[in-house]
Protein backbone atom coordinates (compact mmCIF):
# COMPACT_ATOMS: atom_id res chain seq x y z
CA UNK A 1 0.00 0.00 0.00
CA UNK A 2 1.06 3.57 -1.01
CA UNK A 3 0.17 6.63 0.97
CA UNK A 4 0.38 10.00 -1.25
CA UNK A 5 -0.53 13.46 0.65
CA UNK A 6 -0.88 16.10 -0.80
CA UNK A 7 -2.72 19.67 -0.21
CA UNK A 8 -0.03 21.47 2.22
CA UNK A 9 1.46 24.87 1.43
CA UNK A 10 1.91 28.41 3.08
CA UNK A 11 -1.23 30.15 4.63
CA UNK A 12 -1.73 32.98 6.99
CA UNK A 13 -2.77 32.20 10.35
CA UNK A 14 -6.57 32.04 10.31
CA UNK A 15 -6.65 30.74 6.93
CA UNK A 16 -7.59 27.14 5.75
CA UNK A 17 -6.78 24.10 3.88
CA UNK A 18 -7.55 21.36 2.93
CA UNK A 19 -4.63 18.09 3.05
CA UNK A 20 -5.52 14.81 0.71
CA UNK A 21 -4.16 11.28 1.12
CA UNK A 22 -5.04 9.03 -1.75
CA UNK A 23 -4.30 4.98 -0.72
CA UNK A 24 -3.01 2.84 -3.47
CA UNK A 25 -1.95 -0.57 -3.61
CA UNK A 26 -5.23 -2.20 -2.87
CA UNK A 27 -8.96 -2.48 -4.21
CA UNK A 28 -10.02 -1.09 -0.70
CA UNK A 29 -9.13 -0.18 2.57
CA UNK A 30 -10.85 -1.36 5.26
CA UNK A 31 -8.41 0.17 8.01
CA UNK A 32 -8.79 2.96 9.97
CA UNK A 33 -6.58 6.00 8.46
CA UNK A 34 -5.37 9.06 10.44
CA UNK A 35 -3.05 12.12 10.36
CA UNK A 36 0.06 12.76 11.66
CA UNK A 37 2.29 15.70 12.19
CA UNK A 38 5.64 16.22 12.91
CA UNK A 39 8.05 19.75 13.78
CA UNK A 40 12.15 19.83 13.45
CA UNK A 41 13.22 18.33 16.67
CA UNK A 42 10.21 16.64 17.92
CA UNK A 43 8.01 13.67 17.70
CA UNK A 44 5.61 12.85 15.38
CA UNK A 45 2.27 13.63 17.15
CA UNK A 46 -1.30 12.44 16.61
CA UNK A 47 -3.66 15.24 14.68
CA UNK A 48 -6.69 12.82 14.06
CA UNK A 49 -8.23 9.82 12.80
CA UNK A 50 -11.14 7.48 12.20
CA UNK A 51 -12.48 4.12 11.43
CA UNK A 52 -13.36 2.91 7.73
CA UNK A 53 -17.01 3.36 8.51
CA UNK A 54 -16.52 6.75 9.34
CA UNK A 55 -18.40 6.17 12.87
CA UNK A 56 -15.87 7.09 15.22
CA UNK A 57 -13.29 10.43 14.38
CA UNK A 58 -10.74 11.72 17.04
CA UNK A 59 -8.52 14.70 17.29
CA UNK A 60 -5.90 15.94 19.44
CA UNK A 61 -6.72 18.28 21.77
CA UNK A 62 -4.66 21.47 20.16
CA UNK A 63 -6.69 20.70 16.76
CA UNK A 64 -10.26 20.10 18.40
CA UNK A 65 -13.03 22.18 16.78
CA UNK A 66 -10.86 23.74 14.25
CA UNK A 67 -9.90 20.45 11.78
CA UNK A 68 -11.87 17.66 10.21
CA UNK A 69 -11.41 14.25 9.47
CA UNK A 70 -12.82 12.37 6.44
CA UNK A 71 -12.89 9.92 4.06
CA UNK A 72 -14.06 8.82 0.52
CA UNK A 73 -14.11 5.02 0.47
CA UNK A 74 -14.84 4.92 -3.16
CA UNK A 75 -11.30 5.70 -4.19
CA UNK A 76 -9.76 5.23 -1.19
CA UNK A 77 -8.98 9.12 0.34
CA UNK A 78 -8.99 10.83 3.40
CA UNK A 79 -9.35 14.69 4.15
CA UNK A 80 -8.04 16.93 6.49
CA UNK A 81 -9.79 19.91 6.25
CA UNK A 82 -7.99 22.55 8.97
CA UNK A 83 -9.67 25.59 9.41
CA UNK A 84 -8.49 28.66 11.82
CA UNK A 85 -4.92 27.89 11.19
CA UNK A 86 -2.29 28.85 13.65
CA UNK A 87 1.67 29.13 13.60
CA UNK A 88 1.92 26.04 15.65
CA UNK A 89 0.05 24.13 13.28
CA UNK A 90 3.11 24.25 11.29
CA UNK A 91 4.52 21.32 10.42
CA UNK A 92 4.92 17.85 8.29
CA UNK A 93 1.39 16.05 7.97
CA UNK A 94 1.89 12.61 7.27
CA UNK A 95 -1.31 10.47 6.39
CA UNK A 96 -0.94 6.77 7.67
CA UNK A 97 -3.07 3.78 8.58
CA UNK A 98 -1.72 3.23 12.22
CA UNK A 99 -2.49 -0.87 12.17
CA UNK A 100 -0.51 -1.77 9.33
CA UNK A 101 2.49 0.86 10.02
CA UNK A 102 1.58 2.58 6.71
CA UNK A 103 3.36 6.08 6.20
CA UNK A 104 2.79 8.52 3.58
CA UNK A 105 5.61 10.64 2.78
CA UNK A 106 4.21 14.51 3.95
CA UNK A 107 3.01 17.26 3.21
CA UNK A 108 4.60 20.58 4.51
CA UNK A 109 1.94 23.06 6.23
CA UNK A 110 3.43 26.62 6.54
CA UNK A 111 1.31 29.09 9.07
CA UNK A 112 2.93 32.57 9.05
CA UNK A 113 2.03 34.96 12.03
């Protein structure tokens, strides 16, 4: 299986956007998916995630309220839809699916103050 993310790039704090991870490799996943993130000099932290019905989503704390999980089971994508952006939102935002230690390879989010 092949994780590709795409969907990052520079915003002003407040803004929005919207991160894609397409899953390739296989007919369908039936796996839960999430988002990762990760800063220079720290660990890789959990953003959010959910299960392949789409029936249970969770999110950090610091992204609560503000982001969105999804998914499109048809062709295999999940969505990260991050609204009221903030400088520490920068980062790398990795899509994965957590059981099967898949890892897509990032997507650089860029929040400027």
């Amino acid at each position: 299986v092949q994780l590709q993310a795409s969907g990052g790039g520079l915003v002003q704090a407040g803004g929005s956007l919207r991160l894609s991870c397409v899953a390739s490799g296989r007919p369908f996943i039936t796996a839960g998916m999430g988002w990762f993130r990760q800063t220079p000099g720290k660990e890789r932290e959990f953003v959010a995630a959910m299960n392949w019905r789409g029936s249970s989503k969770i999110y950090a704390d610091s992204v609560k309220g503000r982001f969105t999980i999804s998914r499109d089971n048809r062709d295999n994508t999940i969505y990260l839809q991050m609204n009221s952006l903030k400088p520490e939102d920068t980062a790398l935002y990795y899509c994965a699916i957590p059981a099967n230690n898949y890892w897509g390879q990032g997507t650089l989010v860029t929040v400027s103050s």
